[in-house]
Structures are given as C-alpha cells and as structure tokens.
C-alpha atoms as a PDB file:
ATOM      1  CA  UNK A   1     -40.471 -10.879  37.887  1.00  0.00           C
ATOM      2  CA  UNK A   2     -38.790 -10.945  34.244  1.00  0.00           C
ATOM      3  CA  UNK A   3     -34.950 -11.541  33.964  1.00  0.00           C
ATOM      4  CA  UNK A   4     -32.760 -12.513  31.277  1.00  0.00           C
ATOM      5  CA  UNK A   5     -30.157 -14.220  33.652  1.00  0.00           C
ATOM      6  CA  UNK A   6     -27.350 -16.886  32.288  1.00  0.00           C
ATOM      7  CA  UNK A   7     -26.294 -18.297  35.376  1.00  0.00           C
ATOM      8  CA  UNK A   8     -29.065 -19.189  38.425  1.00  0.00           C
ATOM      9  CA  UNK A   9     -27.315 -20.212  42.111  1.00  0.00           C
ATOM     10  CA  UNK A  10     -29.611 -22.745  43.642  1.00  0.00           C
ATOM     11  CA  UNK A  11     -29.532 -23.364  47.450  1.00  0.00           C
ATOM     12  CA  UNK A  12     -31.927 -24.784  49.570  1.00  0.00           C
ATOM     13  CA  UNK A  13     -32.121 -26.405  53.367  1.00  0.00           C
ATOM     14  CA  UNK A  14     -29.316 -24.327  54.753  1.00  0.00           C
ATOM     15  CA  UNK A  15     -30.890 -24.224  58.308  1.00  0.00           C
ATOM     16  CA  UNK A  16     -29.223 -21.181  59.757  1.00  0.00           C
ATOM     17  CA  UNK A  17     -25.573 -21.619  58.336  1.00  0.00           C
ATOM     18  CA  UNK A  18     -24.220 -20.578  55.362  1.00  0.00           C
ATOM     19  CA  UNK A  19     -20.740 -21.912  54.091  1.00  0.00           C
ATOM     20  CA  UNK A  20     -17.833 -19.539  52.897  1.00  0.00           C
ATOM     21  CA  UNK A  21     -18.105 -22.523  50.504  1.00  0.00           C
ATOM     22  CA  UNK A  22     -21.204 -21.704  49.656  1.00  0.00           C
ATOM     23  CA  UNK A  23     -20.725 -18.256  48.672  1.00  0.00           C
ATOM     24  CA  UNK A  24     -17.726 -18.693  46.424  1.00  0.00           C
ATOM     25  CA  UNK A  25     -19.724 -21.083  44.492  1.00  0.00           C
ATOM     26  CA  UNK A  26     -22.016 -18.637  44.177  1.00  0.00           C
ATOM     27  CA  UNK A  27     -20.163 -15.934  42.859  1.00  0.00           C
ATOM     28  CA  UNK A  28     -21.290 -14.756  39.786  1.00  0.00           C
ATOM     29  CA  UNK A  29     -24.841 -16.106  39.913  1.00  0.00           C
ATOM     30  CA  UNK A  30     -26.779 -13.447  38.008  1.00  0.00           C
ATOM     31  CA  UNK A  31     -29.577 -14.641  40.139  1.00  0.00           C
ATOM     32  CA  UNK A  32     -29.899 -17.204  43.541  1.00  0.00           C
ATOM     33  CA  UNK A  33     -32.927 -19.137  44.615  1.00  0.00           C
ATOM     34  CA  UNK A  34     -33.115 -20.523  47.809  1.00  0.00           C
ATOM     35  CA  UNK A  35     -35.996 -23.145  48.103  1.00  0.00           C
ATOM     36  CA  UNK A  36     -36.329 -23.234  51.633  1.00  0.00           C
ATOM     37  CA  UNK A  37     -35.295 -23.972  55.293  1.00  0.00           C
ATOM     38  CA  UNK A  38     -33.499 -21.073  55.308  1.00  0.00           C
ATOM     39  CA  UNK A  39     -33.154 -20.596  58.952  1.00  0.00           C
ATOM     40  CA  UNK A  40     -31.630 -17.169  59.680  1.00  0.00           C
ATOM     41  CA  UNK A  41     -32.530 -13.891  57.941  1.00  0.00           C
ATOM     42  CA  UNK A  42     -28.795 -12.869  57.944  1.00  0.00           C
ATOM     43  CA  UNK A  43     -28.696 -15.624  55.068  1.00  0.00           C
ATOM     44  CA  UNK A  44     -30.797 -14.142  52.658  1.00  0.00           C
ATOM     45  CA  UNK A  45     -28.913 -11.000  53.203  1.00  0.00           C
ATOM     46  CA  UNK A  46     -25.682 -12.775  52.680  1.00  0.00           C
ATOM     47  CA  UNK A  47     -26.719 -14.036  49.396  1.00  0.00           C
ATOM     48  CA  UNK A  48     -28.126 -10.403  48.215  1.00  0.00           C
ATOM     49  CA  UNK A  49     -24.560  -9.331  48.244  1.00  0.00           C
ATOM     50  CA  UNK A  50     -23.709 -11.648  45.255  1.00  0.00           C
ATOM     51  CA  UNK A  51     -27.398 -11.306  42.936  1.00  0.00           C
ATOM     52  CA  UNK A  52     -31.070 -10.913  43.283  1.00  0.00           C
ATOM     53  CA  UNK A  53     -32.380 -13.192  45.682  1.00  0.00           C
ATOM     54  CA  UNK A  54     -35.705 -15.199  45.506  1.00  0.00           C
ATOM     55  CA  UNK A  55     -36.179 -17.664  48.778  1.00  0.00           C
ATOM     56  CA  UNK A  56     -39.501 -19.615  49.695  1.00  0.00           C
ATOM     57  CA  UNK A  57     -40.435 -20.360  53.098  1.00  0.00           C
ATOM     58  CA  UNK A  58     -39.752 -24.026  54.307  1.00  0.00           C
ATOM     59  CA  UNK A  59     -41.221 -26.127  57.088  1.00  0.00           C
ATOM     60  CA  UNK A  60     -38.526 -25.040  59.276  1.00  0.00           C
ATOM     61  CA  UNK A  61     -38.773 -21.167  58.727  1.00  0.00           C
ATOM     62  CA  UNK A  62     -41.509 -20.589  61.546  1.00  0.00           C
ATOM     63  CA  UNK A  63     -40.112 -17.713  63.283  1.00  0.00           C
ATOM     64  CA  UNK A  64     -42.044 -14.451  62.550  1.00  0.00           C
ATOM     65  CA  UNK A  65     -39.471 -13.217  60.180  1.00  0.00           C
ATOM     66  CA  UNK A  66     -39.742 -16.066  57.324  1.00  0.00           C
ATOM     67  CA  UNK A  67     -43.845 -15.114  56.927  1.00  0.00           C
ATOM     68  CA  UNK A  68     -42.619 -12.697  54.532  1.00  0.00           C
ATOM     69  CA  UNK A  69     -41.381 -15.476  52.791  1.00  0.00           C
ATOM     70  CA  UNK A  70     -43.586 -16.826  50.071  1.00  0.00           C
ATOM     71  CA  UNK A  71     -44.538 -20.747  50.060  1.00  0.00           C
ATOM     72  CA  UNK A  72     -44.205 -20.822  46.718  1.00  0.00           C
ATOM     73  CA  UNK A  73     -42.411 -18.473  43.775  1.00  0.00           C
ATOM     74  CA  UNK A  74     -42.618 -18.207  40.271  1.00  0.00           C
ATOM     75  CA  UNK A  75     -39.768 -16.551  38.481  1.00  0.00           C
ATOM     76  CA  UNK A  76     -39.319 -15.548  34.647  1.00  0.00           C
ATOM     77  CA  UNK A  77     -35.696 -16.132  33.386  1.00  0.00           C
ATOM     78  CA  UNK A  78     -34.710 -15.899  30.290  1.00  0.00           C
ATOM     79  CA  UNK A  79     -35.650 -18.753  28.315  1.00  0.00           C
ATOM     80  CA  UNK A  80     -37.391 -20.378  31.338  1.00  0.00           C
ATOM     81  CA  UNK A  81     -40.484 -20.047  33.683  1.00  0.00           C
ATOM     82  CA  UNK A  82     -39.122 -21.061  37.087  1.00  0.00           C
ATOM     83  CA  UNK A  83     -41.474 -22.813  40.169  1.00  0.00           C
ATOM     84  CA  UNK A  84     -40.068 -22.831  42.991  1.00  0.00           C
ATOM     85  CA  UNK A  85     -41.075 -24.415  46.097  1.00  0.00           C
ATOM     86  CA  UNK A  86     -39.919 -26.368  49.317  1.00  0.00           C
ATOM     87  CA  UNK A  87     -41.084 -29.623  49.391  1.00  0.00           C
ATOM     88  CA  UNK A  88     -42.208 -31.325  45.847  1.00  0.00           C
ATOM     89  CA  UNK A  89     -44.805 -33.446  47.096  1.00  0.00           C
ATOM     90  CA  UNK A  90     -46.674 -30.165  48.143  1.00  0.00           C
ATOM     91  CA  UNK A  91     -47.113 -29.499  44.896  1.00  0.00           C
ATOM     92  CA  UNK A  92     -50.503 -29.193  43.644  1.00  0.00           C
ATOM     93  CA  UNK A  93     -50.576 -28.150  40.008  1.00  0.00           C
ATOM     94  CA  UNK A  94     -49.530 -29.878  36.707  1.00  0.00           C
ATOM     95  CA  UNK A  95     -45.862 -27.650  36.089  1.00  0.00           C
ATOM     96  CA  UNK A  96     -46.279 -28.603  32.101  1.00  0.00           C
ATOM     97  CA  UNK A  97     -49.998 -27.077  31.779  1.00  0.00           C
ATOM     98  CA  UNK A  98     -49.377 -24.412  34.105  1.00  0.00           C
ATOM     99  CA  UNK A  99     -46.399 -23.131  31.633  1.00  0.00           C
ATOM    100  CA  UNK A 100     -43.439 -24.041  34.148  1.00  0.00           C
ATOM    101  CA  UNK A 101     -39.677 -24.974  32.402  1.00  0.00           C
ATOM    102  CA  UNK A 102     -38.275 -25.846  35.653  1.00  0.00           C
ATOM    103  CA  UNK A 103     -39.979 -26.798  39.494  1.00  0.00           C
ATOM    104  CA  UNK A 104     -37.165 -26.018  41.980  1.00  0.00           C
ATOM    105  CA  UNK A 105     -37.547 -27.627  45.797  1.00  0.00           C
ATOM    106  CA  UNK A 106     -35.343 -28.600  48.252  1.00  0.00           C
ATOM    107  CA  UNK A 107     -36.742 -30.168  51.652  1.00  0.00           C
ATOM    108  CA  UNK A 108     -35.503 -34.096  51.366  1.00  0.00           C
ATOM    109  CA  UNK A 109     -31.346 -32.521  51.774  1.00  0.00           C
ATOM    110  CA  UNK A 110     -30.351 -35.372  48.642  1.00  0.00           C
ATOM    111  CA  UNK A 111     -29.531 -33.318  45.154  1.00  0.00           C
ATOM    112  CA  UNK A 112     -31.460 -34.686  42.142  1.00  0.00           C
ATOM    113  CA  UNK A 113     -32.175 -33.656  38.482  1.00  0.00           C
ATOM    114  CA  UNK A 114     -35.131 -35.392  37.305  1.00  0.00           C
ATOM    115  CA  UNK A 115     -37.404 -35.258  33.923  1.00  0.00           C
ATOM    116  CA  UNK A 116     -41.061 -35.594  33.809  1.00  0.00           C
ATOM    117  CA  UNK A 117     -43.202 -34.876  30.985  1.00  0.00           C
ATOM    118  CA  UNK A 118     -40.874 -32.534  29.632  1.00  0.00           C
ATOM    119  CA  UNK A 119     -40.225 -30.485  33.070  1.00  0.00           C
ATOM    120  CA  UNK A 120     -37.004 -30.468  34.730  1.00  0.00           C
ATOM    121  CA  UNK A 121     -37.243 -30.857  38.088  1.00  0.00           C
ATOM    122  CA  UNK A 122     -34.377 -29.677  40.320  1.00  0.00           C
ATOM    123  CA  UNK A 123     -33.130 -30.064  44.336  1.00  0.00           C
ATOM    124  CA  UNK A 124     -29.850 -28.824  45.103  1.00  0.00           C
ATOM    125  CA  UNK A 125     -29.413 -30.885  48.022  1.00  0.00           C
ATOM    126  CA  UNK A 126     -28.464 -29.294  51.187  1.00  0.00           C
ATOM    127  CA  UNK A 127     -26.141 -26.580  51.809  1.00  0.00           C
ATOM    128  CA  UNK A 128     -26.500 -26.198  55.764  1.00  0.00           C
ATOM    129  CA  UNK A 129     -25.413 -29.121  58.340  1.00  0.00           C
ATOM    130  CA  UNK A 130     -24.526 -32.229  57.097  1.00  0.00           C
ATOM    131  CA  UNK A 131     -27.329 -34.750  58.158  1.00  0.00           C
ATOM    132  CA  UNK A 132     -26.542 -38.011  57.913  1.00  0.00           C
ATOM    133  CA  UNK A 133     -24.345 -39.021  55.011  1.00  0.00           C
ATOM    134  CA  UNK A 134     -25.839 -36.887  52.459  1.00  0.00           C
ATOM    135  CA  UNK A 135     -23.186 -34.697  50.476  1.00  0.00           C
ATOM    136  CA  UNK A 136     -23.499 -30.752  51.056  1.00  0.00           C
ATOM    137  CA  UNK A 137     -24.582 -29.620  48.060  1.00  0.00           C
ATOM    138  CA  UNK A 138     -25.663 -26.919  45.916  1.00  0.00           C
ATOM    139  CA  UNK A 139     -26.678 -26.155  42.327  1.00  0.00           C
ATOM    140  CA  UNK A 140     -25.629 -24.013  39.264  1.00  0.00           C
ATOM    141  CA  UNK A 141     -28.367 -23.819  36.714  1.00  0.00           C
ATOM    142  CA  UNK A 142     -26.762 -22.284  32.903  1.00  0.00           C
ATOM    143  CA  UNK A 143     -29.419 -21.196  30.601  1.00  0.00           C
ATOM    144  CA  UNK A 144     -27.136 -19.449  28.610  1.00  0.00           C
ATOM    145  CA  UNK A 145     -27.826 -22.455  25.889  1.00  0.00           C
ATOM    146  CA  UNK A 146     -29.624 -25.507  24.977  1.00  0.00           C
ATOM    147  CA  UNK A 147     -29.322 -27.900  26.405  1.00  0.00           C
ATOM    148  CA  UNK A 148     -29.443 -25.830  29.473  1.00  0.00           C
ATOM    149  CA  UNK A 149     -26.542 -27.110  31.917  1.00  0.00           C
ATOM    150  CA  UNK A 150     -26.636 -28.710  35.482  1.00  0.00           C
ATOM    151  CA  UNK A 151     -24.351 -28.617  37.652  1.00  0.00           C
ATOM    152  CA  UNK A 152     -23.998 -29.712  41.255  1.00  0.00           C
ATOM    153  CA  UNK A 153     -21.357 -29.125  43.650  1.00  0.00           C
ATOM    154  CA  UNK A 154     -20.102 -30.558  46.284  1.00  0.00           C
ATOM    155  CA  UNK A 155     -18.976 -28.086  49.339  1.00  0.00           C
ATOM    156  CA  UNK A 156     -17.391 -30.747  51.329  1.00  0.00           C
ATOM    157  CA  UNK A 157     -15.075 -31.651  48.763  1.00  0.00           C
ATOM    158  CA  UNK A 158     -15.147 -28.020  46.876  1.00  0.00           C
ATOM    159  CA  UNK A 159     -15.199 -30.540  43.637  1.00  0.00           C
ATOM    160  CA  UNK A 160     -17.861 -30.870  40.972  1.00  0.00           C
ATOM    161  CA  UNK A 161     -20.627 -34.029  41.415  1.00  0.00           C
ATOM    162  CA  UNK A 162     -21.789 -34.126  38.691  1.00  0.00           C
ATOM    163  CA  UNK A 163     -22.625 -31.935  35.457  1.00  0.00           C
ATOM    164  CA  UNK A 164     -25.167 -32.750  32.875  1.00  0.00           C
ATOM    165  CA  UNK A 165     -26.844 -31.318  30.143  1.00  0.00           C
ATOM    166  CA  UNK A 166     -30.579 -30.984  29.593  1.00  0.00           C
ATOM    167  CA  UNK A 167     -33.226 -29.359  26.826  1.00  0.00           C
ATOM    168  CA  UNK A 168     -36.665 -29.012  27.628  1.00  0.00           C
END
C-alpha cells in the first residue's frame, strides 16, 4: 500500500493493554504500525481511531483472531519502503537488496535504532506491561525530511528518551 505519510506511530509488544499514554503519543500519526504481540483485537481498533493501521502477528497472537494478521508487512511511505516484522532474527532476506529503507520489529520489549548497510533498523520497545526493568516505550518515525527523525518515548515518564536524526 502507497502513502505519502510525515509522521509514522510505531508500537509493538503491547500484550493486551494499551496505555491512555499510548494513544496521546500517538495522536497525529498519519499512519501506526504495530509489529507484534498485540494481544487483544480491541487494540488494533483503538489505534484505527487515530490513522491507518498496519499490525503483524507476533509469537504471542495465537488466538484465532490474530491469523488475519500477517507475519510480515511491507508498507510504501513516502520516501521509504517499510518491513515490518516481529522478531528480527526471523528475518530471512537481505532488507538492502530487497529495496527496504527501514525493517521495523519489536519482540525483545528494549527500544533500539540501529544502522546496517545503509538500513535503519527500528524496535520501539514495549508499550504493554512493564517486564522487568525495561522502559515502556514507543516510537515516532518523521519522514517529513532528511535526515529522517527518531524519536522514542517514554510512557512511564510521558518524557522524550531520546531523539536522533538519521539519512539513509
């Protein structure tokens, strides 16, 4: 699916709850992604109230409801070609070759922007039940310009972790 959006939400490992926090960080997403571990339908539904939603099933998503969800999605956006899955080291294709800007998972509940070969890889971290003590997390993605922008937040603390800038 082609989109010209500026701002992407990114979510991921919410495991059946889904922060007012969440959603007010969300606001004005022109698109979401969820990578996974959704947990609850009435999520997904949530989140289509703010933007088009895309969500991938993760390895907790086994009741018959999340087979409709894809394992894997790729998503046009603007200046970017989007892959998004739930755990990275399921991935079985080379993202640069295969065209892909971005590869967007979730699964290991610890936020991280990484770099490889050009790529920029992507986790949000987890925006369901704290586990252990990771942060609760989730990620705004600006493609509006180059660099494109990063920026985590933390909805614990409703403050910003960390923003950086990246070009591919």
């Amino acid at each position: 699916m082609s989109r010209n959006p500026n701002t992407i939400g990114i979510i991921s490992d919410t495991h059946g709850l889904l922060r007012e926090e969440a959603l007010l960080a969300l606001k004005g997403s022109d698109l979401i992604i969820h990578a996974g571990d959704v947990g609850d339908p009435k999520i997904i539904q949530s989140l289509k109230s703010l933007a088009p939603v895309f969500a991938v099933r993760g390895n907790v998503d086994t009741e018959p409801w999340a087979q409709a969800l894809p394992e894997t999605e790729v998503i046009e956006a603007g200046p970017a070609t989007i892959y998004v899955l739930h755990d990275v080291h399921a991935l079985d294709l080379d993202p640069r070759a295969s065209g892909f800007h971005i590869v967007i998972s979730g699964h290991s509940h610890k936020p991280a922007r990484t770099e490889h070969g050009g790529v920029l890889f992507l986790n949000p971290g987890s925006a369901g039940p704290r586990r252990f003590q990771l942060p609760v997390t989730l990620a705004r993605l600006d493609l509006s310009e180059e660099p494109w922008s990063v920026q985590f937040i933390d909805l614990l603390d409703a403050t910003t972790m960390k923003n950086s800038r990246h070009s591919v």
